[in-house]
PDB file of N, CA and C in Angstrom:
ATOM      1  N   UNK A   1    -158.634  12.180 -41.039  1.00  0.00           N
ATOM      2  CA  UNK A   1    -157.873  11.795 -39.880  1.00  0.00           C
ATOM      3  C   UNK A   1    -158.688  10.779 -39.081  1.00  0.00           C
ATOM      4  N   UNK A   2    -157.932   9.768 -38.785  1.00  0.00           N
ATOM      5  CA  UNK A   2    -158.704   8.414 -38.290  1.00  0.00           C
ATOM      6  C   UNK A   2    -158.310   8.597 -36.689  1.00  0.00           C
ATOM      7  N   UNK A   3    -159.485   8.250 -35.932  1.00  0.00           N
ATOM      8  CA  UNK A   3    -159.238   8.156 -34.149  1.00  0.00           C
ATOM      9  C   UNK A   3    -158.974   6.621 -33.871  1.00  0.00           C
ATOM     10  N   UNK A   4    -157.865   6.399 -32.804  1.00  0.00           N
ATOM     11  CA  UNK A   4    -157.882   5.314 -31.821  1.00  0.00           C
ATOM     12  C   UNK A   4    -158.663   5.120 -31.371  1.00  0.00           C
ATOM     13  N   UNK A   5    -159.751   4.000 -31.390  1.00  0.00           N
ATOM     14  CA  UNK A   5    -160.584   3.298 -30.462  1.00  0.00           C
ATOM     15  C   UNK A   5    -159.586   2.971 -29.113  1.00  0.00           C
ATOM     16  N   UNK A   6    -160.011   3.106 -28.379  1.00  0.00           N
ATOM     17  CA  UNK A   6    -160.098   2.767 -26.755  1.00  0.00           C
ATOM     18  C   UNK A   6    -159.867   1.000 -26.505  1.00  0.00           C
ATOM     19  N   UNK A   7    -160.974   0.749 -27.229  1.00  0.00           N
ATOM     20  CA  UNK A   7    -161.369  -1.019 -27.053  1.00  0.00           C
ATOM     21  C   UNK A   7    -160.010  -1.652 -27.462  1.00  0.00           C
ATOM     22  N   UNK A   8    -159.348  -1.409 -28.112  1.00  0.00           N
ATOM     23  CA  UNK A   8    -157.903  -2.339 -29.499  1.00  0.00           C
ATOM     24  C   UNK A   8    -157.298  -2.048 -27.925  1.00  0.00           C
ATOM     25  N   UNK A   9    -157.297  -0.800 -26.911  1.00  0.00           N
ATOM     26  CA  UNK A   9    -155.970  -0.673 -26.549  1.00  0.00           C
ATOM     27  C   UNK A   9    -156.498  -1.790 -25.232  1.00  0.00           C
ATOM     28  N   UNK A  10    -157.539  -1.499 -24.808  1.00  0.00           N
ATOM     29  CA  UNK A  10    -157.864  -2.528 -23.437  1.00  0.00           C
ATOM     30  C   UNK A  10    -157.854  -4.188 -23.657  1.00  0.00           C
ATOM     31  N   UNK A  11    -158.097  -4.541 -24.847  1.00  0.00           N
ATOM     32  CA  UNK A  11    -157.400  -6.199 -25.521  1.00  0.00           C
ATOM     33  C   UNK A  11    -155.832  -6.606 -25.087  1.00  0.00           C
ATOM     34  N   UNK A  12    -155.182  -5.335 -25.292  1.00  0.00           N
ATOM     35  CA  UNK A  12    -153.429  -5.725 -24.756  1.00  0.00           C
ATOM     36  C   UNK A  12    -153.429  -5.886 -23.651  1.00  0.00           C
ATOM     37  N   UNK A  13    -154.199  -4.938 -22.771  1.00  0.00           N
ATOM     38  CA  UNK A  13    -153.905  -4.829 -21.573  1.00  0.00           C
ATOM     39  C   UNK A  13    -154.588  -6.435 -20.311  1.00  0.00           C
ATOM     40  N   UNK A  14    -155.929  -6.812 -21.040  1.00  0.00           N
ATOM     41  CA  UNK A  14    -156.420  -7.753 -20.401  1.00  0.00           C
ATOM     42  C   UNK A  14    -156.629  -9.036 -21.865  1.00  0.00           C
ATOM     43  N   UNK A  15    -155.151  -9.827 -21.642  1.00  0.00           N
ATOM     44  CA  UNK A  15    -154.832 -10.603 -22.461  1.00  0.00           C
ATOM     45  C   UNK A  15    -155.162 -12.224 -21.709  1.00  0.00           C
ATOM     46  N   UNK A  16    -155.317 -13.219 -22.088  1.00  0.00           N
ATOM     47  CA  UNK A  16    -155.489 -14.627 -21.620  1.00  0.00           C
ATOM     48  C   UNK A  16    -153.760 -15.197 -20.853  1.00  0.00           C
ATOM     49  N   UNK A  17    -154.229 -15.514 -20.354  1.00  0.00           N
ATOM     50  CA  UNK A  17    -152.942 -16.670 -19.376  1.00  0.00           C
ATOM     51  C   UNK A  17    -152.391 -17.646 -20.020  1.00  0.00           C
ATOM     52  N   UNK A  18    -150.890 -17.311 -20.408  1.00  0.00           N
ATOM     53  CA  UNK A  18    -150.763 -18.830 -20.617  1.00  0.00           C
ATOM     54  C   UNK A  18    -150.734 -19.735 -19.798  1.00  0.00           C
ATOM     55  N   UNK A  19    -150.932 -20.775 -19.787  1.00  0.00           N
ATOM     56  CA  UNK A  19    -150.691 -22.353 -19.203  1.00  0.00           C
ATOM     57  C   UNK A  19    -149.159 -22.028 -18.045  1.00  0.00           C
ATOM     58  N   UNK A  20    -148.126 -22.177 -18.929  1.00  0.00           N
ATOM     59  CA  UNK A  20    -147.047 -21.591 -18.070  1.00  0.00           C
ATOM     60  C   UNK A  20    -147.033 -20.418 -17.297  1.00  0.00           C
ATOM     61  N   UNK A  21    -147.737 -19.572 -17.420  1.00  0.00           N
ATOM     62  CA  UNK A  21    -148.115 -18.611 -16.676  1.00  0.00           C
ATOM     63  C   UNK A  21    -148.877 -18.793 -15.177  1.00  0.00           C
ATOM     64  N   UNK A  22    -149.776 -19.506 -15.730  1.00  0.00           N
ATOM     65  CA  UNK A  22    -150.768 -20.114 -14.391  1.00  0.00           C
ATOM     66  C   UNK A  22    -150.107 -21.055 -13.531  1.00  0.00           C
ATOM     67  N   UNK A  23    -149.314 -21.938 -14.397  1.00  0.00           N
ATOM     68  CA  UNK A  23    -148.295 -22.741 -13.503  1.00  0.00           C
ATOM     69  C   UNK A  23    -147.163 -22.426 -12.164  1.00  0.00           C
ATOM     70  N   UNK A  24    -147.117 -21.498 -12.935  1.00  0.00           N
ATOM     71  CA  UNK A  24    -145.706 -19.941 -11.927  1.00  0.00           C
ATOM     72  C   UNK A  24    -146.933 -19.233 -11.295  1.00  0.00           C
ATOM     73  N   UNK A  25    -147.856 -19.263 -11.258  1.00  0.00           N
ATOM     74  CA  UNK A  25    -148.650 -18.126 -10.359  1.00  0.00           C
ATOM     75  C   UNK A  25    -149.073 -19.284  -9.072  1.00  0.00           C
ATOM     76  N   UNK A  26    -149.756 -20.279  -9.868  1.00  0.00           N
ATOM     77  CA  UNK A  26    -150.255 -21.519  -8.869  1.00  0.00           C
ATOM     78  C   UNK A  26    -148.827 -21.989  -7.480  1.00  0.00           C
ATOM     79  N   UNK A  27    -147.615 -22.197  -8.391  1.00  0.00           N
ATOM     80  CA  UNK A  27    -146.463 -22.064  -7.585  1.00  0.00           C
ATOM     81  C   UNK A  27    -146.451 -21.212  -6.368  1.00  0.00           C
ATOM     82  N   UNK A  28    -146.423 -19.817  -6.885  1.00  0.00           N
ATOM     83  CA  UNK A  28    -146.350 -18.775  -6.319  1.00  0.00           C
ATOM     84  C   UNK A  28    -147.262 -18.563  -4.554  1.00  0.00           C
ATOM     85  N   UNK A  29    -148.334 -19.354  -4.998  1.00  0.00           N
ATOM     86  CA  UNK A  29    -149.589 -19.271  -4.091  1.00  0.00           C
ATOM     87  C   UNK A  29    -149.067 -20.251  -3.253  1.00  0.00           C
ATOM     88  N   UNK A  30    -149.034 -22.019  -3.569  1.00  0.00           N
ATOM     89  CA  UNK A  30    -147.866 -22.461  -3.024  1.00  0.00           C
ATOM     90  C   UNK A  30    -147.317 -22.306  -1.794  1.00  0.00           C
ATOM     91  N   UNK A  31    -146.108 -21.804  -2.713  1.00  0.00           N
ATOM     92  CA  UNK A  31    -144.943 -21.360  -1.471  1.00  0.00           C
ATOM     93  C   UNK A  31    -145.009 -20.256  -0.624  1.00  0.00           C
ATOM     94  N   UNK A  32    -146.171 -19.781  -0.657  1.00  0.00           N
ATOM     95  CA  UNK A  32    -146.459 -18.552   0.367  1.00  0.00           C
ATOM     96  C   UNK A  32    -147.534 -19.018   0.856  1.00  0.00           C
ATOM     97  N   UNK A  33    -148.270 -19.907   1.075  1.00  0.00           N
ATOM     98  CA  UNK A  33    -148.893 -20.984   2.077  1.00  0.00           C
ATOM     99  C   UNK A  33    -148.081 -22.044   2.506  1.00  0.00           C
ATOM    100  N   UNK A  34    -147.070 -22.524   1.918  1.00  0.00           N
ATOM    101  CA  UNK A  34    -146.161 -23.161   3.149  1.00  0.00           C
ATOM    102  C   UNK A  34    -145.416 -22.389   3.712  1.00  0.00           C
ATOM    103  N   UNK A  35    -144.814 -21.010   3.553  1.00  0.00           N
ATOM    104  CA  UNK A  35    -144.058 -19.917   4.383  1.00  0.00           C
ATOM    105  C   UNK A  35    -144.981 -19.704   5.602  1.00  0.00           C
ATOM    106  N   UNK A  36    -146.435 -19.431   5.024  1.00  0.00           N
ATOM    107  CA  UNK A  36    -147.364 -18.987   6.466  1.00  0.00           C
ATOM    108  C   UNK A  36    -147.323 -20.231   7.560  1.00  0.00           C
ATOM    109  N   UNK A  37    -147.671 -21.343   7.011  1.00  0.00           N
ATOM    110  CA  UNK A  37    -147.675 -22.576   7.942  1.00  0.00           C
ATOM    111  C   UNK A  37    -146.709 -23.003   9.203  1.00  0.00           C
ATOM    112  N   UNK A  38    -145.358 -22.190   7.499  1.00  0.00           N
ATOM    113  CA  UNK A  38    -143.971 -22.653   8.581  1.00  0.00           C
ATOM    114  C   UNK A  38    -143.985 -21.866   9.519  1.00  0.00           C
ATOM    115  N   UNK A  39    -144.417 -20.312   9.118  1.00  0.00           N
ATOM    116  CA  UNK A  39    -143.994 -19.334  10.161  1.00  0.00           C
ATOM    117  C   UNK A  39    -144.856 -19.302  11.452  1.00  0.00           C
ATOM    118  N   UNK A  40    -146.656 -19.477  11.240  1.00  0.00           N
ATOM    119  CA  UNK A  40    -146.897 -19.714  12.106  1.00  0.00           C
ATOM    120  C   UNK A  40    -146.788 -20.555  13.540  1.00  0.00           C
ATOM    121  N   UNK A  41    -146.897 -22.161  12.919  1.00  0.00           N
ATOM    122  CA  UNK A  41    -146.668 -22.938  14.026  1.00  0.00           C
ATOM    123  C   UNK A  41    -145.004 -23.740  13.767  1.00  0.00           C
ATOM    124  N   UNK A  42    -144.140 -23.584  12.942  1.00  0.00           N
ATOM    125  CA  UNK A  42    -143.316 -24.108  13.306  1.00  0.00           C
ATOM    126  C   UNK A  42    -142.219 -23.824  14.060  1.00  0.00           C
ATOM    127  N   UNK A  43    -142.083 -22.332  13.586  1.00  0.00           N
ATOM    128  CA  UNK A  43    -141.101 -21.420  14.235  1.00  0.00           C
ATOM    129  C   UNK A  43    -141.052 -21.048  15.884  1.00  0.00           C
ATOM    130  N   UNK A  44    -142.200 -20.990  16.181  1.00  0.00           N
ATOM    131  CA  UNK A  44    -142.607 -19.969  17.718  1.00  0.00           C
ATOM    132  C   UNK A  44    -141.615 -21.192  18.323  1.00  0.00           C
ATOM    133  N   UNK A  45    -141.099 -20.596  20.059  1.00  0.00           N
ATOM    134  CA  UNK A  45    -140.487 -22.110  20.498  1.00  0.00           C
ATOM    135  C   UNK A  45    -141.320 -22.280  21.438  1.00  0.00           C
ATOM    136  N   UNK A  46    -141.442 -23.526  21.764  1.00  0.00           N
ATOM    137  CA  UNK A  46    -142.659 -24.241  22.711  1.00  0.00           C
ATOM    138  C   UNK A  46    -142.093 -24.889  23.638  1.00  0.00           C
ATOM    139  N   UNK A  47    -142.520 -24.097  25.312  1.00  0.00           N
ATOM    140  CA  UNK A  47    -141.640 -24.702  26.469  1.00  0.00           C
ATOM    141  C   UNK A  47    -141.979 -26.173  26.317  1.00  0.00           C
ATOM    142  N   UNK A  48    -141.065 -26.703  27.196  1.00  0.00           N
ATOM    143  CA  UNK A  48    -141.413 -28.114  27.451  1.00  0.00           C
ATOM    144  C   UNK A  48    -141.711 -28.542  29.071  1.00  0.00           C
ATOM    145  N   UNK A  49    -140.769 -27.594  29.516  1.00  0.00           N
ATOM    146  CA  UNK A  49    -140.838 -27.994  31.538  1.00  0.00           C
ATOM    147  C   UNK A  49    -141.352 -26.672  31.805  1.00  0.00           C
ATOM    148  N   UNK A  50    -141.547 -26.903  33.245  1.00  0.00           N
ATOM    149  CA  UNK A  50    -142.257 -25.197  34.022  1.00  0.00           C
ATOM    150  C   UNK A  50    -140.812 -24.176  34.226  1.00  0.00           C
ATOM    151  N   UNK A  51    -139.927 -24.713  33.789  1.00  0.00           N
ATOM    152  CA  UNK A  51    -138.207 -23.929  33.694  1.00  0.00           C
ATOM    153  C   UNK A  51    -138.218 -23.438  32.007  1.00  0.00           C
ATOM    154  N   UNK A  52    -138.706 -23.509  31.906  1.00  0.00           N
ATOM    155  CA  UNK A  52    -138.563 -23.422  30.185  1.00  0.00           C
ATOM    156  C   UNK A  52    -139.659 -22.428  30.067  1.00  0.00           C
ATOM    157  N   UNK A  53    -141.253 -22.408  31.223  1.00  0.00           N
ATOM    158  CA  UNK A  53    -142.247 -21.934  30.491  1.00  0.00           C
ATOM    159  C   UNK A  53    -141.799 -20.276  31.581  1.00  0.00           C
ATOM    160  N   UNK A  54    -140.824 -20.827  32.423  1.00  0.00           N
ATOM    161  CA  UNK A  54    -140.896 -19.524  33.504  1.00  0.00           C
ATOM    162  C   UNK A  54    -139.384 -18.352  32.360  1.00  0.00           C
ATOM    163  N   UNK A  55    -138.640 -18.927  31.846  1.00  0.00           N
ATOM    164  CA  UNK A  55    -137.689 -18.511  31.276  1.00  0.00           C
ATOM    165  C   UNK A  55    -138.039 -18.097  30.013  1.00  0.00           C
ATOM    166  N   UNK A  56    -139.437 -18.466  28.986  1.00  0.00           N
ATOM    167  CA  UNK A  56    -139.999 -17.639  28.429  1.00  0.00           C
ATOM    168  C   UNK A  56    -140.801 -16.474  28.682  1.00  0.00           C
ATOM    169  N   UNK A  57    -141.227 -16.575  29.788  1.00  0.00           N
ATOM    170  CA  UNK A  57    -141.832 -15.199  30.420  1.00  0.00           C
ATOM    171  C   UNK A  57    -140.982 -14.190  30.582  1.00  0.00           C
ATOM    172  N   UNK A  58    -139.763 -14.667  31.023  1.00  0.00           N
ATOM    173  CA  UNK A  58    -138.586 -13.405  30.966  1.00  0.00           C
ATOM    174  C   UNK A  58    -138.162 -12.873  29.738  1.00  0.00           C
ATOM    175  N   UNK A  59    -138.219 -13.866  28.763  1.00  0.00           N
ATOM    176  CA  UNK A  59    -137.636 -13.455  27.059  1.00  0.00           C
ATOM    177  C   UNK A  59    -139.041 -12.571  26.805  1.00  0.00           C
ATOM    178  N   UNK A  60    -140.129 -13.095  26.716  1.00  0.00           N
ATOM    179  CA  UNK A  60    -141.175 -12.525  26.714  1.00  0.00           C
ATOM    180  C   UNK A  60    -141.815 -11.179  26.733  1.00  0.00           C
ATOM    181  N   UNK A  61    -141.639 -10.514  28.063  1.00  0.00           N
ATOM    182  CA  UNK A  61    -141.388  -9.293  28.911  1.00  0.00           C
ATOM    183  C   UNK A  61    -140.232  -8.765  27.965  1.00  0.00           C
ATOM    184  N   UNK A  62    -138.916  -9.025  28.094  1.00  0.00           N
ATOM    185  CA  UNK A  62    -138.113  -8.322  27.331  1.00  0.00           C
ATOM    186  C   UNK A  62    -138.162  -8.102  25.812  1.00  0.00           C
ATOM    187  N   UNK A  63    -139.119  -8.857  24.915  1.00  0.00           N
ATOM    188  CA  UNK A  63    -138.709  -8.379  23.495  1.00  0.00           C
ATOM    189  C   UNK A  63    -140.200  -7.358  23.539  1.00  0.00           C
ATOM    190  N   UNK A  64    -141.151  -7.665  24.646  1.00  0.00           N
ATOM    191  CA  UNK A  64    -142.046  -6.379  24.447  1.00  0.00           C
ATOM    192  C   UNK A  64    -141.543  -5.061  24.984  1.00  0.00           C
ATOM    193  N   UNK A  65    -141.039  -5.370  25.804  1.00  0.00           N
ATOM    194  CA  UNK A  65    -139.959  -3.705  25.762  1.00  0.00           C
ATOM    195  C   UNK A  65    -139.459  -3.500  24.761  1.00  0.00           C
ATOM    196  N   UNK A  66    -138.660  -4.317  24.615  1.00  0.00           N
ATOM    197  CA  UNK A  66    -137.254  -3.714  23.381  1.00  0.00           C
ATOM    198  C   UNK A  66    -137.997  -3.393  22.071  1.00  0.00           C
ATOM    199  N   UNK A  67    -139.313  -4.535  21.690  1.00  0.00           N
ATOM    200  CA  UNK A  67    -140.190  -3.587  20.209  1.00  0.00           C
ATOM    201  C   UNK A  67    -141.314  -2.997  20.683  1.00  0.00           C
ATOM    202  N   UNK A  68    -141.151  -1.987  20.988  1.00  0.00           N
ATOM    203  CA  UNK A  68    -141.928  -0.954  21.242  1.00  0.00           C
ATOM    204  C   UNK A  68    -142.871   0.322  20.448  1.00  0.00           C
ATOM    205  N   UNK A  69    -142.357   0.292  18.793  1.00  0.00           N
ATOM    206  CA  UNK A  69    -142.728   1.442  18.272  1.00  0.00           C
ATOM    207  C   UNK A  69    -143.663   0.936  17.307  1.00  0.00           C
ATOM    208  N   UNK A  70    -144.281   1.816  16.554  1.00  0.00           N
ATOM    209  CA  UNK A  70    -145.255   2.300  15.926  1.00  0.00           C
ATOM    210  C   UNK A  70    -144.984   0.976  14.903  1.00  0.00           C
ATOM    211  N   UNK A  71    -144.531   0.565  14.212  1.00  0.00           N
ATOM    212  CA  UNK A  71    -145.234  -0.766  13.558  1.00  0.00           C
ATOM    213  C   UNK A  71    -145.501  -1.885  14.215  1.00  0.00           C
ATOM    214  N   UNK A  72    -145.019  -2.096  15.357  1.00  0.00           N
ATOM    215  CA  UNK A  72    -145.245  -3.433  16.112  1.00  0.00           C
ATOM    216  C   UNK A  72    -146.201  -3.139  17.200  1.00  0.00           C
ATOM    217  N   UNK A  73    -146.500  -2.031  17.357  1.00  0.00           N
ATOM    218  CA  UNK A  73    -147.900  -1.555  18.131  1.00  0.00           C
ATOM    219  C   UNK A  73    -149.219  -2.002  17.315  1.00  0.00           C
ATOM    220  N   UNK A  74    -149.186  -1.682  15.939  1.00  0.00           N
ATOM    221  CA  UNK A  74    -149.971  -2.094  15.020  1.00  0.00           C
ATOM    222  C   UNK A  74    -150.403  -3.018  14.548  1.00  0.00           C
ATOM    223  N   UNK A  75    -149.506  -4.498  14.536  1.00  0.00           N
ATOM    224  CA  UNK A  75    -149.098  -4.936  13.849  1.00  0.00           C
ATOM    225  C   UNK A  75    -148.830  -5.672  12.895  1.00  0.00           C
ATOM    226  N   UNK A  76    -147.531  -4.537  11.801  1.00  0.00           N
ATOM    227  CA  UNK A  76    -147.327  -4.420  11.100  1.00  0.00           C
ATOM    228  C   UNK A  76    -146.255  -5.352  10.961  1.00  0.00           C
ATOM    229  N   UNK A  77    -145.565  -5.321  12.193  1.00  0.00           N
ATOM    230  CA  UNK A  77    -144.296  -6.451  12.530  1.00  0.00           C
ATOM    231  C   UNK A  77    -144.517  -6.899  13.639  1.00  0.00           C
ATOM    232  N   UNK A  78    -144.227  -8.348  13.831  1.00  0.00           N
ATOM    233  CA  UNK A  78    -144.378  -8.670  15.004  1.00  0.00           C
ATOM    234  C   UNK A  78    -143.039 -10.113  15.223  1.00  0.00           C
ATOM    235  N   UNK A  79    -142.678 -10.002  16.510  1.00  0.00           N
ATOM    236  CA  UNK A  79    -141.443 -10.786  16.819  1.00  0.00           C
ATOM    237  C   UNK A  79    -141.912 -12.075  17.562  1.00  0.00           C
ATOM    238  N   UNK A  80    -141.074 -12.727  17.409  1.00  0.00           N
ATOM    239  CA  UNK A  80    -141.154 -14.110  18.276  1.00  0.00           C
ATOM    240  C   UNK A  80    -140.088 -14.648  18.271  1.00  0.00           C
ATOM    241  N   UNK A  81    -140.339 -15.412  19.740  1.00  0.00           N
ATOM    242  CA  UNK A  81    -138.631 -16.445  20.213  1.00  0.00           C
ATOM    243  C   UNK A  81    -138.753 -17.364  19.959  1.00  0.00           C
ATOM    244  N   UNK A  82    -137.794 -17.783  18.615  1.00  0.00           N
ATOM    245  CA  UNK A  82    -137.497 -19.239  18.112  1.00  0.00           C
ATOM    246  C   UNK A  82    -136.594 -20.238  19.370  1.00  0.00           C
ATOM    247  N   UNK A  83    -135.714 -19.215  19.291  1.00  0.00           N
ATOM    248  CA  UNK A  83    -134.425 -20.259  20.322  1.00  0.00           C
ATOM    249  C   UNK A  83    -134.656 -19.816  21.829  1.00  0.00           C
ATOM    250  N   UNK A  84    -134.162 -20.431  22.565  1.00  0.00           N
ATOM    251  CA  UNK A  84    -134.504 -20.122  23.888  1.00  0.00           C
ATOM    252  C   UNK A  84    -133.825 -20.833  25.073  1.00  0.00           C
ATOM    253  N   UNK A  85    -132.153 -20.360  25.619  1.00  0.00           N
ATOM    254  CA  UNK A  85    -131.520 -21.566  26.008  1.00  0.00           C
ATOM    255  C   UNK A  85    -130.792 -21.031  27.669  1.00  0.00           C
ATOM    256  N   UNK A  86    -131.478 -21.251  28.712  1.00  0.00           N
ATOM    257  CA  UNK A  86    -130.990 -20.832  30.158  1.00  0.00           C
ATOM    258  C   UNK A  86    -130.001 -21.535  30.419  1.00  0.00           C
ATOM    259  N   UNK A  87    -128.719 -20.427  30.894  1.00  0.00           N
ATOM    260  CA  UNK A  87    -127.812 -20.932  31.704  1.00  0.00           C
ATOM    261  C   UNK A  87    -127.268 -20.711  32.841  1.00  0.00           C
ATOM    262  N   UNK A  88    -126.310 -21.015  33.185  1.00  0.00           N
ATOM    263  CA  UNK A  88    -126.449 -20.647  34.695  1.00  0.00           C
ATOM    264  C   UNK A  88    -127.070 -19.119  35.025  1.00  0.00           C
ATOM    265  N   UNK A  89    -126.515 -18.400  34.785  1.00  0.00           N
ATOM    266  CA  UNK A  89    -126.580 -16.826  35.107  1.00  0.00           C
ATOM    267  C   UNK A  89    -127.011 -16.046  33.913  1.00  0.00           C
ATOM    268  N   UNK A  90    -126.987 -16.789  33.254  1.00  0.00           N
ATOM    269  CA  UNK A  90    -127.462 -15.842  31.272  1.00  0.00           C
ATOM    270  C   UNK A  90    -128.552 -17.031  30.922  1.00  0.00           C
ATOM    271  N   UNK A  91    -129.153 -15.793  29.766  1.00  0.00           N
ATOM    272  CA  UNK A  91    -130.634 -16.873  29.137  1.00  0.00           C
ATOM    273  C   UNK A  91    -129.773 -16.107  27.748  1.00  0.00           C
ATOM    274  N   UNK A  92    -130.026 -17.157  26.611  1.00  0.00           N
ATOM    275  CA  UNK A  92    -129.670 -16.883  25.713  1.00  0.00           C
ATOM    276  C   UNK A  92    -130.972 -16.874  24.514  1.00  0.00           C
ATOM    277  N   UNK A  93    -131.589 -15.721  23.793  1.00  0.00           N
ATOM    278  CA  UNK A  93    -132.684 -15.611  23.173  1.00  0.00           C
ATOM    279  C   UNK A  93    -132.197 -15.056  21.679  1.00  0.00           C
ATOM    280  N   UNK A  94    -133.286 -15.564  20.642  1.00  0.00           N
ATOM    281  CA  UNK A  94    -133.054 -15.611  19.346  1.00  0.00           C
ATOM    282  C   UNK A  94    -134.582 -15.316  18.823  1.00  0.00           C
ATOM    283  N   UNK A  95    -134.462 -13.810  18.642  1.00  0.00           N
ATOM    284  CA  UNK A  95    -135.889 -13.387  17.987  1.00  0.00           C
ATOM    285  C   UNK A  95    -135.876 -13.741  16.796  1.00  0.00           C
ATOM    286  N   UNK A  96    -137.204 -13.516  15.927  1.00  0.00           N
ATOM    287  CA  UNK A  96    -137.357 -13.418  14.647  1.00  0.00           C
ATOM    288  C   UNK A  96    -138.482 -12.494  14.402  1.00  0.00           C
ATOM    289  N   UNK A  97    -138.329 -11.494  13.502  1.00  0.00           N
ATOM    290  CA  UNK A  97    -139.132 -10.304  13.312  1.00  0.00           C
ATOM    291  C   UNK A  97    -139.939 -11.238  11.860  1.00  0.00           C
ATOM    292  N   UNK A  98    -141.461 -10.763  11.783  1.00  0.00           N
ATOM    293  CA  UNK A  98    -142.238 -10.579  10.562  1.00  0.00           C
ATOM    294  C   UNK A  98    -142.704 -10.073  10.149  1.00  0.00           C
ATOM    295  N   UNK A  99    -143.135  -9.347   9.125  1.00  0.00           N
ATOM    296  CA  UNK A  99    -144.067  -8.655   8.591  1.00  0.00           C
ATOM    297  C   UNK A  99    -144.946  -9.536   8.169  1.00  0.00           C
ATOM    298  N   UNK A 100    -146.487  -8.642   8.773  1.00  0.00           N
ATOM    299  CA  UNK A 100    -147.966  -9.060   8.576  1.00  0.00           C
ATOM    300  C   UNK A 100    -148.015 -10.553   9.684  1.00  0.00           C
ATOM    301  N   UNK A 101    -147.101 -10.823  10.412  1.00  0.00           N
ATOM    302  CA  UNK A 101    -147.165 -12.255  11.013  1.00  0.00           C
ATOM    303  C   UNK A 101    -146.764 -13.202  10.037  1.00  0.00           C
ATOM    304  N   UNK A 102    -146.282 -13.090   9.040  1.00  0.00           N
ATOM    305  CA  UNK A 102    -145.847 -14.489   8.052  1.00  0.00           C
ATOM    306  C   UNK A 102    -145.065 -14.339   7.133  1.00  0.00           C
ATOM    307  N   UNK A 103    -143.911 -13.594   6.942  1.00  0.00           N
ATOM    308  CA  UNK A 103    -143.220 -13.361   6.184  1.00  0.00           C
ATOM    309  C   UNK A 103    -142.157 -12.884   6.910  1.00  0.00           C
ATOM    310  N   UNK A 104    -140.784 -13.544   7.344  1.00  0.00           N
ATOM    311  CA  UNK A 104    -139.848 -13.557   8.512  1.00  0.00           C
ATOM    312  C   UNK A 104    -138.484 -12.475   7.316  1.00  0.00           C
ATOM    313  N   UNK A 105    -138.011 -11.737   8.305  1.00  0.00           N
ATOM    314  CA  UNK A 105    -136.776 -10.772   7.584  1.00  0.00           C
ATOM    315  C   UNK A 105    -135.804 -10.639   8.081  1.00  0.00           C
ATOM    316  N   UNK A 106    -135.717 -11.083   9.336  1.00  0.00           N
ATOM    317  CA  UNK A 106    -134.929 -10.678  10.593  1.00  0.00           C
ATOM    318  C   UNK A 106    -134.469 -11.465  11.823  1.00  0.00           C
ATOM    319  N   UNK A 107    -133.516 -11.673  11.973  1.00  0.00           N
ATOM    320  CA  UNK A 107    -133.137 -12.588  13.043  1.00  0.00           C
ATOM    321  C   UNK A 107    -132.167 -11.409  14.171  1.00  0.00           C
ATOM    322  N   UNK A 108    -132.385 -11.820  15.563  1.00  0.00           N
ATOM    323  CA  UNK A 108    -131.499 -11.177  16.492  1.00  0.00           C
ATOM    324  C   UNK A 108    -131.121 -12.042  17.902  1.00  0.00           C
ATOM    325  N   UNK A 109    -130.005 -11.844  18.290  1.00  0.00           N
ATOM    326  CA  UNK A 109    -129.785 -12.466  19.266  1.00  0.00           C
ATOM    327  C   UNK A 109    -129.602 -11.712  20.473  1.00  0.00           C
ATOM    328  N   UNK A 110    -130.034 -12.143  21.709  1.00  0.00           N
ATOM    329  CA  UNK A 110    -130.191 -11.419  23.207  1.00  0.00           C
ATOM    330  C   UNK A 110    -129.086 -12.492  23.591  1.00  0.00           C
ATOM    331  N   UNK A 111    -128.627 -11.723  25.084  1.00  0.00           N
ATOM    332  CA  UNK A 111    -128.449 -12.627  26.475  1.00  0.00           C
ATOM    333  C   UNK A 111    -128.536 -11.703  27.353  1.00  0.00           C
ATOM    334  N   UNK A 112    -129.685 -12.174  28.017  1.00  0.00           N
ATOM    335  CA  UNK A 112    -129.924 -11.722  29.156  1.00  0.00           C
ATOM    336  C   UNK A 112    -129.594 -11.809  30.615  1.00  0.00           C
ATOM    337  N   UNK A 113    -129.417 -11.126  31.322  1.00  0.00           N
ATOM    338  CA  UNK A 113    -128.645 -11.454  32.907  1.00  0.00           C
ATOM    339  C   UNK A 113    -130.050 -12.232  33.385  1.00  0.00           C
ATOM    340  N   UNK A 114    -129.856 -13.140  34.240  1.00  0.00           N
ATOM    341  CA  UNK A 114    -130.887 -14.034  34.842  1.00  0.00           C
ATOM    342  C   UNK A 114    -131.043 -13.594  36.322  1.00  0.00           C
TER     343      UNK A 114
END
């Protein structure tokens, strides 16, 4: 009665890359460094006047109330205001939730009484 060597089975398991393989992985790396880029600085919204920077302080204040629990204490998720549009008597706000800070899942819309 003949035994399985060990070694034959760890050869399958740690096999060489193909070319096309590395190509789709290199991709892969990629587009999840331009997702972080985008998400970091393109997304957040950036006042422009002291009406814009006082009307983010109010969106501000309110999405740290409203995410309040145990992954965004951590975080595990964290939100930010893309859109951001005051009107007379209403502010109109447009979160976006992420996981880890760079990977966006979630969109929500507020209006808030002013």
């Amino acid at each position: 009665m003949k035994m399985k060597t060990v070694k034959a089975d760890e050869d399958k398991i740690f096999r060489k890359l193909k070319p096309k393989e590395v190509v789709w992985i290199l991709c892969v790396i990629l587009l999840i460094a331009l997702l972080t880029v985008k998400s970091v600085y393109f997304d957040p919204f950036k006042p422009v006047t002291l009406e814009d920077e006082h009307t983010l302080e109010i969106a501000k204040k309110f999405t740290e109330d409203h995410y309040d629990g145990f992954f965004y204490k951590y975080n595990v998720l964290d939100v930010r205001i893309i859109k951001l549009r005051a009107e007379e008597d209403t502010i109109n706000v447009q979160t976006r939730k992420y996981v880890l800070g760079f990977f966006p899942f979630g969109d929500q819309y507020f209006i808030l009484d002013n």
